[in-house]
PDB file of N, CA and C in Angstrom:
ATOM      1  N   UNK A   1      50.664 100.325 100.358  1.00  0.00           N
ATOM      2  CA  UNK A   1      49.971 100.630  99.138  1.00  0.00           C
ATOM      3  C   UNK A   1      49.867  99.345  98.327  1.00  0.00           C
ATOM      4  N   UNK A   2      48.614  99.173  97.535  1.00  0.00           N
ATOM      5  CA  UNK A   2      48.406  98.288  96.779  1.00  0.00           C
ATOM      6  C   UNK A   2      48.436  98.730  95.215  1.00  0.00           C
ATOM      7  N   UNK A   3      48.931  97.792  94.431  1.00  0.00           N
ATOM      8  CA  UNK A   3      49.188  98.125  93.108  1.00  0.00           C
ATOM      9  C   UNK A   3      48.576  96.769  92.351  1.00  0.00           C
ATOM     10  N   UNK A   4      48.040  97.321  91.499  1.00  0.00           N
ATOM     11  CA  UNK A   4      47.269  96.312  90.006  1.00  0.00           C
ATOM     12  C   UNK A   4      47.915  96.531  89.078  1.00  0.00           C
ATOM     13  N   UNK A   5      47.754  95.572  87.918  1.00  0.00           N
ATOM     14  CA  UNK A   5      48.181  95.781  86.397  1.00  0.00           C
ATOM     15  C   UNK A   5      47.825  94.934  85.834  1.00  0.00           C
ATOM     16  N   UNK A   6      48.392  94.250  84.802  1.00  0.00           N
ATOM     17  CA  UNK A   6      48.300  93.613  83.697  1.00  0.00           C
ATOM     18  C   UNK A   6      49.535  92.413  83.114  1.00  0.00           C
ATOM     19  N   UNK A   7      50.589  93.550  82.968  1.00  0.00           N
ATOM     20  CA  UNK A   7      51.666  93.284  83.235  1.00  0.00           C
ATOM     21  C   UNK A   7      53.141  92.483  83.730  1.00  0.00           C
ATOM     22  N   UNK A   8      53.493  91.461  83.348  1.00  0.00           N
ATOM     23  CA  UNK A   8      54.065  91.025  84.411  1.00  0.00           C
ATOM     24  C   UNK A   8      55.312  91.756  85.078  1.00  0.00           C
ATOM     25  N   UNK A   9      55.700  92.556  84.327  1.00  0.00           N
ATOM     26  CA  UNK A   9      56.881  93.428  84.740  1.00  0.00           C
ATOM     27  C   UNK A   9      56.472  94.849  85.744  1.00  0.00           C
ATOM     28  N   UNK A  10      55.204  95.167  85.740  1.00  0.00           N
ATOM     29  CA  UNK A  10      54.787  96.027  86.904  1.00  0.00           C
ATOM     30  C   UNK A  10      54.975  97.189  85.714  1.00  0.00           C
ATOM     31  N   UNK A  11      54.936  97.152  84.781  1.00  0.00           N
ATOM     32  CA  UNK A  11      55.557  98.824  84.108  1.00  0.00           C
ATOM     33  C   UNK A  11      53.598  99.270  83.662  1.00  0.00           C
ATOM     34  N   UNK A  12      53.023  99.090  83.678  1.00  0.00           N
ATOM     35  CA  UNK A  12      51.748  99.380  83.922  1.00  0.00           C
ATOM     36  C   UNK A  12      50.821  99.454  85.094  1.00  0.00           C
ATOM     37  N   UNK A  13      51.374  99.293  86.732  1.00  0.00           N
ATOM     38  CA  UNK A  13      50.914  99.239  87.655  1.00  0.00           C
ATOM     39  C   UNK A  13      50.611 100.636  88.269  1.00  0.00           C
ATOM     40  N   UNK A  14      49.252 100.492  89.161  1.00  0.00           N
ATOM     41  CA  UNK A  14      49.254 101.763  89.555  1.00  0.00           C
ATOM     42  C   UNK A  14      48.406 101.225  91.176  1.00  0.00           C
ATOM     43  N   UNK A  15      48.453 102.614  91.913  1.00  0.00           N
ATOM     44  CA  UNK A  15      47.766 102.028  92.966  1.00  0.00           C
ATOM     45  C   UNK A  15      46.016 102.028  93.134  1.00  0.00           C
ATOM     46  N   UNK A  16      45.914 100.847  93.643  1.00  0.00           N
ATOM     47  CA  UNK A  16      44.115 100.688  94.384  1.00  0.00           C
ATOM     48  C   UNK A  16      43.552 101.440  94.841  1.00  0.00           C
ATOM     49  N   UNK A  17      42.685 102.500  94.075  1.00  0.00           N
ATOM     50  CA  UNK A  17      41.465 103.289  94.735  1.00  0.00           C
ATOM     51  C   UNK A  17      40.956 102.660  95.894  1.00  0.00           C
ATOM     52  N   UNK A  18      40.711 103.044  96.834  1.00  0.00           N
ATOM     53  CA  UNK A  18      39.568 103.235  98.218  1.00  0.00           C
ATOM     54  C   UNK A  18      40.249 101.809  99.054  1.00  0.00           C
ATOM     55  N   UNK A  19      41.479 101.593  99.250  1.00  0.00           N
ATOM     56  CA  UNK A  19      42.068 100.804 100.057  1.00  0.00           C
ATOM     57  C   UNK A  19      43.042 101.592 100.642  1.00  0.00           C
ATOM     58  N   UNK A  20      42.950 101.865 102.093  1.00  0.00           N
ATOM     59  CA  UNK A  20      43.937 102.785 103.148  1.00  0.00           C
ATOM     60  C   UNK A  20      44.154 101.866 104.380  1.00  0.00           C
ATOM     61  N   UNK A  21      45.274 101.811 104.875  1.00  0.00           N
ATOM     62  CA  UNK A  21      45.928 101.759 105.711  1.00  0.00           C
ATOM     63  C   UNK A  21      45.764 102.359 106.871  1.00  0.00           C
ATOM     64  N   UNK A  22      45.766 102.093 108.328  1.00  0.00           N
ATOM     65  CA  UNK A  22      45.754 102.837 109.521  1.00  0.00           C
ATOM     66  C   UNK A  22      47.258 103.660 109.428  1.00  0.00           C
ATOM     67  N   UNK A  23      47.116 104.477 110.541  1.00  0.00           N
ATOM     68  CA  UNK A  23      48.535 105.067 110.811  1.00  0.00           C
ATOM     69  C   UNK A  23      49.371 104.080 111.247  1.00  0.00           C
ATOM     70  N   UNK A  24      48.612 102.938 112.261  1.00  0.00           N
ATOM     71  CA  UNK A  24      49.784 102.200 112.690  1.00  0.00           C
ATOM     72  C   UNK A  24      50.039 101.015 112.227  1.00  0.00           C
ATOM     73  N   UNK A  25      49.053 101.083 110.941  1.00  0.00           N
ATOM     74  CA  UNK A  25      49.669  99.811 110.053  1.00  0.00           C
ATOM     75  C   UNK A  25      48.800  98.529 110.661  1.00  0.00           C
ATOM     76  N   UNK A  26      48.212  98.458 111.607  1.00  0.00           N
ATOM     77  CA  UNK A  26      47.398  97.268 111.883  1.00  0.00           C
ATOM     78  C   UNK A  26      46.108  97.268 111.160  1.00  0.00           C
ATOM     79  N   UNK A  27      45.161  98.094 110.437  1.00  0.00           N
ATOM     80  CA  UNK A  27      43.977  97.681 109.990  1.00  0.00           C
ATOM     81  C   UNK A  27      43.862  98.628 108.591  1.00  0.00           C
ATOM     82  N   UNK A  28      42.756  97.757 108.315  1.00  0.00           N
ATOM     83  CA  UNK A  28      42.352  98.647 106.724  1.00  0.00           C
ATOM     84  C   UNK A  28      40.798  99.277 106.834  1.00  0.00           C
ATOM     85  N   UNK A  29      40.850 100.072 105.855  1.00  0.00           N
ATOM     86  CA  UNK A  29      39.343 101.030 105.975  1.00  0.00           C
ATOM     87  C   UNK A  29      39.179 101.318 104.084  1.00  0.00           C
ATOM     88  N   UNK A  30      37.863 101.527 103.867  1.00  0.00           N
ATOM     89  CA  UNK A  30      37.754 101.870 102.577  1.00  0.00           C
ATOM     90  C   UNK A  30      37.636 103.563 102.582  1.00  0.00           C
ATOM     91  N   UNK A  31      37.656 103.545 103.310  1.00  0.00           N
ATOM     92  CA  UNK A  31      37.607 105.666 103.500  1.00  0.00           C
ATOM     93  C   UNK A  31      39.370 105.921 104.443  1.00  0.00           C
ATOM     94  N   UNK A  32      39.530 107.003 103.608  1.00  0.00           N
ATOM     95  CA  UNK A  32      40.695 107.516 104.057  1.00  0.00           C
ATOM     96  C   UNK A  32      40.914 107.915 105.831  1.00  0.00           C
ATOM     97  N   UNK A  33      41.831 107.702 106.216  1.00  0.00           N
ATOM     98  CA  UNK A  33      41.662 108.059 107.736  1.00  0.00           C
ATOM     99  C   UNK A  33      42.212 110.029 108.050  1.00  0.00           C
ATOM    100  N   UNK A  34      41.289 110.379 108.872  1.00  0.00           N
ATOM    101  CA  UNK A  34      40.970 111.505 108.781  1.00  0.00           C
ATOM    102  C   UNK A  34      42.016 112.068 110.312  1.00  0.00           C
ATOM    103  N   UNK A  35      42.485 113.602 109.913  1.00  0.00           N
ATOM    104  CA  UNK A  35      43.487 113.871 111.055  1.00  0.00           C
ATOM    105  C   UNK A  35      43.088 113.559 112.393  1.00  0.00           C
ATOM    106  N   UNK A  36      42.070 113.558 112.630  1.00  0.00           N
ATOM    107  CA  UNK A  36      41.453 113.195 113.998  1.00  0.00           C
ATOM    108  C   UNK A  36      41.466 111.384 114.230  1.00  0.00           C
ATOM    109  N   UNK A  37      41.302 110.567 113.100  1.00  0.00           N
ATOM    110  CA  UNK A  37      41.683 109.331 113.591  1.00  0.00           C
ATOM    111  C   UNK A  37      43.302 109.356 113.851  1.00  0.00           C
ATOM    112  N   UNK A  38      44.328 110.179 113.104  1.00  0.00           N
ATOM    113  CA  UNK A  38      45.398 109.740 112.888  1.00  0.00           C
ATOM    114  C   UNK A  38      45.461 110.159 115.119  1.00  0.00           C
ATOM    115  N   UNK A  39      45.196 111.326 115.484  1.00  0.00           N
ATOM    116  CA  UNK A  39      45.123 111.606 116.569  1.00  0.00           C
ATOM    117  C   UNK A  39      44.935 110.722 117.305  1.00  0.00           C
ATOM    118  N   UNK A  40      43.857 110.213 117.039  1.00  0.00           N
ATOM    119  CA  UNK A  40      42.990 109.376 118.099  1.00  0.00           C
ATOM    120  C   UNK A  40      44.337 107.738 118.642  1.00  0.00           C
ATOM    121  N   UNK A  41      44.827 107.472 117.126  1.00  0.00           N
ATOM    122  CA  UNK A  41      45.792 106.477 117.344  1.00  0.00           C
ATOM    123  C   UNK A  41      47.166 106.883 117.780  1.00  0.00           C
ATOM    124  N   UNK A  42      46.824 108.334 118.178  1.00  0.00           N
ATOM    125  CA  UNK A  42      48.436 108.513 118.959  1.00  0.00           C
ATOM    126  C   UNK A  42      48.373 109.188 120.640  1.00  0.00           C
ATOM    127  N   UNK A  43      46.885 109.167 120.564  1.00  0.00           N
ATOM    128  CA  UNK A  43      46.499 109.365 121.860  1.00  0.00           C
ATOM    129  C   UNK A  43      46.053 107.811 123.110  1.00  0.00           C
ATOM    130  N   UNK A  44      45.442 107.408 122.421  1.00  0.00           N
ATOM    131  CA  UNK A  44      44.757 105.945 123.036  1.00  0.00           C
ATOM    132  C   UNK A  44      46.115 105.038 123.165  1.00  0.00           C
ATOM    133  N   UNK A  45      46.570 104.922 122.987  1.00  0.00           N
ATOM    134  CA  UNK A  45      48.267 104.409 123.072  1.00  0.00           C
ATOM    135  C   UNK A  45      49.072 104.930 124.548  1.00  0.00           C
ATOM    136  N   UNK A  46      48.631 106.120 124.750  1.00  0.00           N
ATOM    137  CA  UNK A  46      49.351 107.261 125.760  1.00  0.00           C
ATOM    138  C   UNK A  46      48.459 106.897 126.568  1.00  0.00           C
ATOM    139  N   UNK A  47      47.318 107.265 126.711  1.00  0.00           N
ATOM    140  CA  UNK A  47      46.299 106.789 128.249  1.00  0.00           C
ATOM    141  C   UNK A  47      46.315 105.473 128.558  1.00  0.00           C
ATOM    142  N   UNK A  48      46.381 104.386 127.634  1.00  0.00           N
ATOM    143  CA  UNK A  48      46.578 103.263 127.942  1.00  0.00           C
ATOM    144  C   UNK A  48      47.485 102.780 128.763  1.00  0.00           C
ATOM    145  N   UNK A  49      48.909 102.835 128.192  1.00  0.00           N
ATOM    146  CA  UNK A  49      50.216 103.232 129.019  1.00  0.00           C
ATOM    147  C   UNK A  49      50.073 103.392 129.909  1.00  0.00           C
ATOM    148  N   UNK A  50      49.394 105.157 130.516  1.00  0.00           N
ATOM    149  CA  UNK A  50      49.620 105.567 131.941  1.00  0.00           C
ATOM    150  C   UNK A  50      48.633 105.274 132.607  1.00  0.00           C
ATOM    151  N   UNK A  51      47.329 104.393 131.944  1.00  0.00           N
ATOM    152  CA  UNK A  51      46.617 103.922 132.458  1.00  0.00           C
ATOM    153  C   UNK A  51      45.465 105.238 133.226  1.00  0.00           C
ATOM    154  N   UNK A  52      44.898 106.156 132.305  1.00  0.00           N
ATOM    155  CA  UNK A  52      44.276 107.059 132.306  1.00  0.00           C
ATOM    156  C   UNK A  52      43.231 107.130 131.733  1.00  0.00           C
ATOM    157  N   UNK A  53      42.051 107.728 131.701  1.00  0.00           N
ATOM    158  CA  UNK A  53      40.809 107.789 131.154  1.00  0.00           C
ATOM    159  C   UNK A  53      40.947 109.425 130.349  1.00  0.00           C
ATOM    160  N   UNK A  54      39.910 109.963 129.255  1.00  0.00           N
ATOM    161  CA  UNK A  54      40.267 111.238 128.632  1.00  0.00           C
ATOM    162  C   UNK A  54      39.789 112.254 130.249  1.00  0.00           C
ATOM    163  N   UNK A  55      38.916 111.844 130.895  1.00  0.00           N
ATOM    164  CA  UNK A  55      38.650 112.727 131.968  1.00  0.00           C
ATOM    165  C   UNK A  55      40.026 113.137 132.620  1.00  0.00           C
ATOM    166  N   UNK A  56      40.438 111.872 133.045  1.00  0.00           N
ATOM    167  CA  UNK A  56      41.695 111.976 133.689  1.00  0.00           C
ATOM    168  C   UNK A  56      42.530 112.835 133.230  1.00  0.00           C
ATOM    169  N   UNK A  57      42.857 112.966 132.037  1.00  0.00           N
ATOM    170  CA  UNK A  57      43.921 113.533 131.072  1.00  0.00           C
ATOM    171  C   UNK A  57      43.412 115.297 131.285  1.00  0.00           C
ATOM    172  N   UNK A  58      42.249 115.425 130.928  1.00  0.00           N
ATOM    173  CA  UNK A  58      41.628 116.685 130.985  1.00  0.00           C
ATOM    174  C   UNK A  58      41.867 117.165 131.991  1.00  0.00           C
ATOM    175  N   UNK A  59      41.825 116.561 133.808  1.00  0.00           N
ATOM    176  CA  UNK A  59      42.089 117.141 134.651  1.00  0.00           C
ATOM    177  C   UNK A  59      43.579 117.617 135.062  1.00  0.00           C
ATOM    178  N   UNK A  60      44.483 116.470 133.958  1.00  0.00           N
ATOM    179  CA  UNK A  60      45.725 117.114 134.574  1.00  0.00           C
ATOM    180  C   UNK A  60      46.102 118.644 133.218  1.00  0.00           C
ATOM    181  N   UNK A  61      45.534 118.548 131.891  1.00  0.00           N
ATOM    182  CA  UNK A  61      45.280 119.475 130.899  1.00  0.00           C
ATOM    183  C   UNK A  61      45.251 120.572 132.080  1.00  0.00           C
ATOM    184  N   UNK A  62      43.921 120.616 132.396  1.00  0.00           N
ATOM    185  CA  UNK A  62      43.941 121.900 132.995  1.00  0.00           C
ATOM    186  C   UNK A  62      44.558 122.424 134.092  1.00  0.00           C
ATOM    187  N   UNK A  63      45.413 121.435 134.902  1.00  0.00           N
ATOM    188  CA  UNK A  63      45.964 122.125 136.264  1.00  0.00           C
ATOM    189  C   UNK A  63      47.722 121.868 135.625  1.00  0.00           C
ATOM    190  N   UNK A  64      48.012 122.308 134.084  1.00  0.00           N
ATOM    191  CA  UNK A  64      48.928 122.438 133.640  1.00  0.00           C
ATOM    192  C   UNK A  64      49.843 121.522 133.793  1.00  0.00           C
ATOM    193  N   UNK A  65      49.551 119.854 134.035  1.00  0.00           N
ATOM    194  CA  UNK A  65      50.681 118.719 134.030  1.00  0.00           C
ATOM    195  C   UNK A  65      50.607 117.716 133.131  1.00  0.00           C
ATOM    196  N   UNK A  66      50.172 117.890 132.307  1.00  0.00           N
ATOM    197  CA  UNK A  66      49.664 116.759 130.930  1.00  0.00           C
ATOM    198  C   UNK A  66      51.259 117.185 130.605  1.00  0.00           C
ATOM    199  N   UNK A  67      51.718 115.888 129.661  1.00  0.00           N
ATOM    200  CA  UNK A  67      52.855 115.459 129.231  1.00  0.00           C
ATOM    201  C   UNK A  67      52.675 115.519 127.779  1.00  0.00           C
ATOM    202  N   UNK A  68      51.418 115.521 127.509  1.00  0.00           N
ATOM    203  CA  UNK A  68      50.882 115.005 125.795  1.00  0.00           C
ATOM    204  C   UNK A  68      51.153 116.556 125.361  1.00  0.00           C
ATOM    205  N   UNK A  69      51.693 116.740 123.629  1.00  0.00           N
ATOM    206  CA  UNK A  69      51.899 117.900 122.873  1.00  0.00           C
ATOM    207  C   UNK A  69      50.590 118.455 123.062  1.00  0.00           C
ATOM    208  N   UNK A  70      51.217 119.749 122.521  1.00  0.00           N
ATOM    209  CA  UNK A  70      50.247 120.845 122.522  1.00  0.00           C
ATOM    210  C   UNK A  70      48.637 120.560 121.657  1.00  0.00           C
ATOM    211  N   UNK A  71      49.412 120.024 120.333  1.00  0.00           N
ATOM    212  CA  UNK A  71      47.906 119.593 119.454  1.00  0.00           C
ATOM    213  C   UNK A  71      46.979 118.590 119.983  1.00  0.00           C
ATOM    214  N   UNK A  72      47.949 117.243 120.920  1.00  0.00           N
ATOM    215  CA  UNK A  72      47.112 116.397 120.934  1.00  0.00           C
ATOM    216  C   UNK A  72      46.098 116.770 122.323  1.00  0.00           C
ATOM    217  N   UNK A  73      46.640 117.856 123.210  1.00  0.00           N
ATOM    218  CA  UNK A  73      46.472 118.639 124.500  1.00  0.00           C
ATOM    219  C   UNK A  73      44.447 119.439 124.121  1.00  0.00           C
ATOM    220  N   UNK A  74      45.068 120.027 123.080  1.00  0.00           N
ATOM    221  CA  UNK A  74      43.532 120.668 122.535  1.00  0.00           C
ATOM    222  C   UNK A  74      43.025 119.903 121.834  1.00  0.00           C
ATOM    223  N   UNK A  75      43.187 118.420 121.248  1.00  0.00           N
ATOM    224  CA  UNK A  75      42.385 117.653 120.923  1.00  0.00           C
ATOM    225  C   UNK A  75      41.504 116.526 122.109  1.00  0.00           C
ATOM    226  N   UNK A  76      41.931 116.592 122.859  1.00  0.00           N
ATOM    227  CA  UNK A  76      41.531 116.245 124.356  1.00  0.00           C
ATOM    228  C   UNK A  76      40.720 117.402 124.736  1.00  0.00           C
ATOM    229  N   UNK A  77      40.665 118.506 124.787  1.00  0.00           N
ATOM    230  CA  UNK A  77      39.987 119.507 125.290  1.00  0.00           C
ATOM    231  C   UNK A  77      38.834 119.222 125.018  1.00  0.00           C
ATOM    232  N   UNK A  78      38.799 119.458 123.113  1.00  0.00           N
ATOM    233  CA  UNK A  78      37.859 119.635 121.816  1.00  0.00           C
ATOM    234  C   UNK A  78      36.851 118.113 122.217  1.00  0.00           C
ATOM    235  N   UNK A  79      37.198 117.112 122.549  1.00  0.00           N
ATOM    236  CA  UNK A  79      36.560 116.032 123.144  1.00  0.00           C
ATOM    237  C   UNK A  79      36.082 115.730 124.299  1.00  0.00           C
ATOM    238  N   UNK A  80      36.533 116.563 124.971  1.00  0.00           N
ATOM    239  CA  UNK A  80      35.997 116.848 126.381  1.00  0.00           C
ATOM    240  C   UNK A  80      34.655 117.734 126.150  1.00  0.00           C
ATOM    241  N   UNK A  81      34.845 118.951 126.147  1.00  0.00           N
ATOM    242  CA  UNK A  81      33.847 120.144 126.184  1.00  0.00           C
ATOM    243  C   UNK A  81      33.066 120.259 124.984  1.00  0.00           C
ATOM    244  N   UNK A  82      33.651 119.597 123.746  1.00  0.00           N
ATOM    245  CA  UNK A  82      32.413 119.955 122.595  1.00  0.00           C
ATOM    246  C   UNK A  82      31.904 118.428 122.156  1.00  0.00           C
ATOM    247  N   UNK A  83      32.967 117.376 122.322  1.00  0.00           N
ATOM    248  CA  UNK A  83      31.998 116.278 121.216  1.00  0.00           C
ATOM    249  C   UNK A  83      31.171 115.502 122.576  1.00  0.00           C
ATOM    250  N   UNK A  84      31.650 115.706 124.091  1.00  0.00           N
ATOM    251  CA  UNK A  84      31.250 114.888 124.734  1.00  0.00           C
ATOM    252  C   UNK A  84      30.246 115.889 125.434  1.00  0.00           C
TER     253      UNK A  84
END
């Protein structure tokens, strides 16, 4: 978080409208990051790793051997069958 003032003692500081943070702390955005980015940065981390594509992931989704939680499981689905 970023804070402004006036002040030198900070007792008037408050934080910076439209400056956000990633989940993982590496980048900035002027729009808030939305549950599906926070997803996206805890998924792309995991296929990378096992060195998987979302297809890939989907095929083991459905023959019941995906390792990934339940939410991030139907957010893989939801990207499979509806956005793609």
């Amino acid at each position: 978080m970023i804070l402004t003032g006036k002040t030198a003692d900070g007792s008037d500081a408050y934080p910076v409208e439209g400056m956000y943070v990633s989940p993982d702390g590496e980048q900035w955005s002027n729009k808030p990051y939305t549950k599906e980015d926070k997803m996206w940065h805890e998924l792309y981390p995991y296929l990378a790793k096992n060195l998987r594509s979302l297809k890939d992931e989907y095929e083991l989704i459905n023959k019941k051997k995906s390792n990934l939680s339940k939410r991030l499981r139907d957010y893989v689905v939801h990207l499979i069958e509806v956005e793609l």
